[in-house]
Protein backbone atom coordinates (compact mmCIF):
# COMPACT_ATOMS: atom_id res chain seq x y z
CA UNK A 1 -25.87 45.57 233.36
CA UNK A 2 -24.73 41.99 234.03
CA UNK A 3 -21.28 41.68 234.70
CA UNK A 4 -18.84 39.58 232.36
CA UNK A 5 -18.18 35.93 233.29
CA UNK A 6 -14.50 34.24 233.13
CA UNK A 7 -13.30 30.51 233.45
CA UNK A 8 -9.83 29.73 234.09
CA UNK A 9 -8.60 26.25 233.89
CA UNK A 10 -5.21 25.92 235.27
CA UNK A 11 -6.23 29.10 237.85
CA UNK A 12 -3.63 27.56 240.48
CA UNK A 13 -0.83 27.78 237.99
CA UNK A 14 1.28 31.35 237.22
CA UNK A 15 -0.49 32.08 234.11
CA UNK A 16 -3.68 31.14 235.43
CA UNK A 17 -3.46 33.05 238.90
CA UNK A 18 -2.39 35.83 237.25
CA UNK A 19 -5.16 35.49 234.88
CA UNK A 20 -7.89 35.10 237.84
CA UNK A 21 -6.33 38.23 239.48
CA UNK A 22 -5.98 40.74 236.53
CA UNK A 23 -9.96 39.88 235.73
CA UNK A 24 -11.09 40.14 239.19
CA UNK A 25 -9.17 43.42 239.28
CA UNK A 26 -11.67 44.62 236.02
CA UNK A 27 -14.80 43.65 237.63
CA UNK A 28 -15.03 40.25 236.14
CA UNK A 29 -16.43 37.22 237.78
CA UNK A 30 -14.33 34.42 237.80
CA UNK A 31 -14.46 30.98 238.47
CA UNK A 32 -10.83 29.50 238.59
CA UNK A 33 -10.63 25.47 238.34
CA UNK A 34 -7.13 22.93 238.66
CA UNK A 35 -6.41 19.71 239.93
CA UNK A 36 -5.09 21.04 243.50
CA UNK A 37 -7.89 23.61 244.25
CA UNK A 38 -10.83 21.49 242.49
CA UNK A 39 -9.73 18.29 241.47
CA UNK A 40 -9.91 18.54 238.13
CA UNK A 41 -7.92 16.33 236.36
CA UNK A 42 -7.80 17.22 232.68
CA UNK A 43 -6.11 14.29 231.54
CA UNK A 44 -9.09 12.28 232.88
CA UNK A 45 -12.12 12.65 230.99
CA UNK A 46 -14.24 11.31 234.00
CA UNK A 47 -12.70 14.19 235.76
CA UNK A 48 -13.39 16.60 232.95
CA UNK A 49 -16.86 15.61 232.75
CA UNK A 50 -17.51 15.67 236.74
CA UNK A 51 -16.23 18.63 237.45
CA UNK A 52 -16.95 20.94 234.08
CA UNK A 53 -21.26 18.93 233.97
CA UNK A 54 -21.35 20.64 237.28
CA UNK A 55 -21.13 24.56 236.03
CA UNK A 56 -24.62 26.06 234.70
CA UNK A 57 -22.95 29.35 233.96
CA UNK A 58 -22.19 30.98 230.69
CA UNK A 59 -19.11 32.29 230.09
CA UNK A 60 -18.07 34.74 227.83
CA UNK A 61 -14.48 33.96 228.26
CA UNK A 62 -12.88 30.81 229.13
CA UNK A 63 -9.03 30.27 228.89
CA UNK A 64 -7.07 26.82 229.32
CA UNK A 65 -4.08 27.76 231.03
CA UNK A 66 -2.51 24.63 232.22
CA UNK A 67 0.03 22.64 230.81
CA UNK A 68 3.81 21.32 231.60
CA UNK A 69 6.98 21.19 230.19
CA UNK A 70 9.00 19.24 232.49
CA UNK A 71 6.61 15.74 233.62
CA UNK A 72 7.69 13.44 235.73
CA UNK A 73 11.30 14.64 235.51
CA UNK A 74 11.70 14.26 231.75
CA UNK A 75 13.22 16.59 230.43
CA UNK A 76 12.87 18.43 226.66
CA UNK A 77 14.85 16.50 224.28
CA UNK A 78 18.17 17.78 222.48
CA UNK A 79 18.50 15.16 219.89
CA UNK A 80 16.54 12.36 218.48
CA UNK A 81 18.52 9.97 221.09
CA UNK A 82 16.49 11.02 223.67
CA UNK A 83 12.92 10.64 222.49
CA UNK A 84 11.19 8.41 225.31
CA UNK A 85 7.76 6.99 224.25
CA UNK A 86 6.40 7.55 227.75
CA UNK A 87 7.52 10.79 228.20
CA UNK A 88 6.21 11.80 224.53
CA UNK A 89 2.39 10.22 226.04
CA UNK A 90 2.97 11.82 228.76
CA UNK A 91 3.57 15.38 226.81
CA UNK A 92 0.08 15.04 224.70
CA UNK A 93 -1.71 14.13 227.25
CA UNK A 94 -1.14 16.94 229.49
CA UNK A 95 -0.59 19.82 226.57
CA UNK A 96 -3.41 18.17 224.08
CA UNK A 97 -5.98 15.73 225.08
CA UNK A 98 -6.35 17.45 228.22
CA UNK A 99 -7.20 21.26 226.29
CA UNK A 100 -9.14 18.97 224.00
CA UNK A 101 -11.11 17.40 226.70
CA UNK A 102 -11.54 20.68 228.22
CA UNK A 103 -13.39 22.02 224.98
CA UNK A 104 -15.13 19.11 224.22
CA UNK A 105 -16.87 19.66 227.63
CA UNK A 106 -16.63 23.39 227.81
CA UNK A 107 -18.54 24.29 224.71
CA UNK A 108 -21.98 24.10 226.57
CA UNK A 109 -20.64 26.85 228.75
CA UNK A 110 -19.94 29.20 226.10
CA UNK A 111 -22.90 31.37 224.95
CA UNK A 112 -24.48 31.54 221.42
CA UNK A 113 -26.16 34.82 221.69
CA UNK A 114 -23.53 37.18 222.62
CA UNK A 115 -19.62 37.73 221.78
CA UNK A 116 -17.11 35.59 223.75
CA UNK A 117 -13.52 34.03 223.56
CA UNK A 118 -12.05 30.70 224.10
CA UNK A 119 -8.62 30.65 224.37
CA UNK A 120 -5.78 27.94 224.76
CA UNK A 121 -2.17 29.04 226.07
CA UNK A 122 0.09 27.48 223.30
CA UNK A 123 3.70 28.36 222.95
CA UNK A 124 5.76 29.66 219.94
CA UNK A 125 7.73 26.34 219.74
CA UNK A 126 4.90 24.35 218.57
CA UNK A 127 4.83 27.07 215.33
CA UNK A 128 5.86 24.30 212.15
CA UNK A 129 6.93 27.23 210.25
CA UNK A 130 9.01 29.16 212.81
CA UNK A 131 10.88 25.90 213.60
CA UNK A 132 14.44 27.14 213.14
CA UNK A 133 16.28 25.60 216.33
CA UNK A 134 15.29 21.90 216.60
CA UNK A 135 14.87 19.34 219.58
CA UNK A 136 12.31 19.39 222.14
CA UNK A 137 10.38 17.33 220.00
CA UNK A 138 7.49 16.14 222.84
CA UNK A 139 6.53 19.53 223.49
CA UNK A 140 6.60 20.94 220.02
CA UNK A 141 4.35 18.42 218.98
CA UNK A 142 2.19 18.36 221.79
CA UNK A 143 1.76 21.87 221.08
CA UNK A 144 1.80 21.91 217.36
CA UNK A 145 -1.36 19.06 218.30
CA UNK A 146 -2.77 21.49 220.11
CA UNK A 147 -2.78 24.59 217.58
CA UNK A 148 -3.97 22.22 215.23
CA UNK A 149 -7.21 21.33 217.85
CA UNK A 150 -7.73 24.59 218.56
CA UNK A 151 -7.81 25.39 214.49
CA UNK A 152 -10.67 22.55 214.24
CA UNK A 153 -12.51 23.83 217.31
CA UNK A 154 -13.02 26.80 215.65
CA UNK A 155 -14.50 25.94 212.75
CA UNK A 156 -17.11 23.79 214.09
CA UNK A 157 -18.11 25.96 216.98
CA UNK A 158 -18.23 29.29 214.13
CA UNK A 159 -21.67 27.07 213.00
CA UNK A 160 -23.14 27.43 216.46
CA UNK A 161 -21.71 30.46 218.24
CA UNK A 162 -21.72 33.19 215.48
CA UNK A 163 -19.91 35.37 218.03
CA UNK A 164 -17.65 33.01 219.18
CA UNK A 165 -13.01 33.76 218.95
CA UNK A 166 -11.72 30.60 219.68
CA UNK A 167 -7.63 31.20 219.54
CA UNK A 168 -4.19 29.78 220.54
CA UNK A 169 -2.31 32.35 222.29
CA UNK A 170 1.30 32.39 222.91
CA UNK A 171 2.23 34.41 226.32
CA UNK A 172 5.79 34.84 225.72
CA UNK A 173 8.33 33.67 227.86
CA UNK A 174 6.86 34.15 231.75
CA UNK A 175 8.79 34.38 234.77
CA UNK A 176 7.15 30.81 236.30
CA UNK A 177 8.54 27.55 237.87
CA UNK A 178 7.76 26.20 234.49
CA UNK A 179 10.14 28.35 233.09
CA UNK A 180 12.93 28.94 235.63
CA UNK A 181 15.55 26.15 234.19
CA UNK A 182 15.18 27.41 230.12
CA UNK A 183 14.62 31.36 230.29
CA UNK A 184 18.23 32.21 230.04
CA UNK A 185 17.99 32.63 226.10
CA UNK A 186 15.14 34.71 226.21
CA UNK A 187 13.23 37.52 227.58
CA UNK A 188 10.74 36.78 230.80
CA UNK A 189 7.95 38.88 231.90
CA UNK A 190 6.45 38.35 235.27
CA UNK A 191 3.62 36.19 234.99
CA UNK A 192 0.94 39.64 236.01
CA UNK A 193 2.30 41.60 232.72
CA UNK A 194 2.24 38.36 230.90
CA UNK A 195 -1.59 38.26 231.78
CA UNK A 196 -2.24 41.81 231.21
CA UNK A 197 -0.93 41.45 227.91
CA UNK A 198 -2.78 38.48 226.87
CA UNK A 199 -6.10 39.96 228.02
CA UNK A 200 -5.30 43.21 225.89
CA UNK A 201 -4.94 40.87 222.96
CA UNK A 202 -8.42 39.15 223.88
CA UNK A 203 -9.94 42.32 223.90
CA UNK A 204 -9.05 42.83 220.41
CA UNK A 205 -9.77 39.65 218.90
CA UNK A 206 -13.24 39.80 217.02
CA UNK A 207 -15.45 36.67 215.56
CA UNK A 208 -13.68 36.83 212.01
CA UNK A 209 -10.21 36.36 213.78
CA UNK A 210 -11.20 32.82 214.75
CA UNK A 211 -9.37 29.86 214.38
CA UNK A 212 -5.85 31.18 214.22
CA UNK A 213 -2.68 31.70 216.40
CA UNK A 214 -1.39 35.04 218.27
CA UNK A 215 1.84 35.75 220.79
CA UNK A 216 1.71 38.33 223.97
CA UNK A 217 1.60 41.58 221.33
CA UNK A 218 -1.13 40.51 218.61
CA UNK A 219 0.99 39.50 216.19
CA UNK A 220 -0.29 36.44 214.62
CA UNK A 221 2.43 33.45 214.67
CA UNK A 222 2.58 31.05 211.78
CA UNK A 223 1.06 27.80 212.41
């Protein structure tokens, strides 16, 4: 029997290392891709296109795993005061475009005649309806741009790929440099649990769950 094929984007990141590891550990073949191992640049769409036209594989999972909260030293806003056009580009380029990008040029790889899952790490604060606390307005859009990508990705690629899951997941709060400086509200995991639990959930997902929007345990987060 063939073995299963995996794509990580982001693969030098917490997430995404973790990601590589806990597949490799279940007899998975994976192919791990980011900017500092590969040169993949997924705000660049030459970039994109170089490095993703290269792969003749078919994958039956690929996961987007990169993504930022702190660029170039900005950091999340508290109030409306602080809202920096730059630093609000800056935000959907990294957390939107680039996942965008990524699909746009990543469908190819995904196989038609078998199940598979697409997945993009989003993150709880880009949830319209569960928006109770305010501020950090760059990233909640970027994010709330990217669940809503993710939502149209799946319904076009359900006409091609009848086997296709194409989610947003949302990994909880992982013990990451990315994290380090807000975690003291909530919870952290460390970033191997945070990837076993996030493949559990894959493993669950079937076609007719397409299109929509789950955290670390299953449970599906309002959009």
């Amino acid at each position: 029997m063939e073995r299963k094929k995996a794509l990580i984007i982001g693969a030098s990141g917490g997430i995404g290392s973790a990601l590589k590891e806990a597949l490799s550990a279940k007899g998975i073949d994976v192919l791990g891709l980011s900017r500092s191992g590969d040169g993949l640049d997924i705000t660049d769409e030459q970039s994109v296109a170089r490095v993703l036209g290269a792969l003749e594989d078919t994958f039956d999972l690929i996961v987007i795993a990169s993504g930022a909260l702190v660029i170039d030293g900005q950091e999340p806003e508290k109030s409306l005061r602080q809202i920096s056009g730059r630093a609000m580009l800056d935000q959907f380029a990294v957390n939107a475009v680039g996942p965008a990008l990524i699909m746009a040029h990543a469908a190819r790889l995904l196989p038609k005649e078998r199940p598979a899952h697409l997945a993009a790490l989003s993150a709880r604060v880009g949830s319209i309806g569960d928006n109770r606390l305010g501020g950090w307005y760059s990233y909640r859009a970027a994010k709330a741009a990217l669940n809503q990508i993710v939502k149209t990705a799946s319904i076009e690629l359900a006409r091609s790929h009848k086997q296709l899951c194409c989610v947003a997941l949302h990994p909880g709060t992982v013990e990451t440099p990315f994290t380090q400086n807000y975690a003291a509200r909530h919870a952290t995991v460390p970033a191997r649990e945070a990837a076993e639990n996030l493949l559990d959930v894959l493993q669950g997902l079937e076609p007719a769950q397409t299109g929509r929007f789950f955290d670390w345990s299953g449970q599906e987060v309002l959009w």
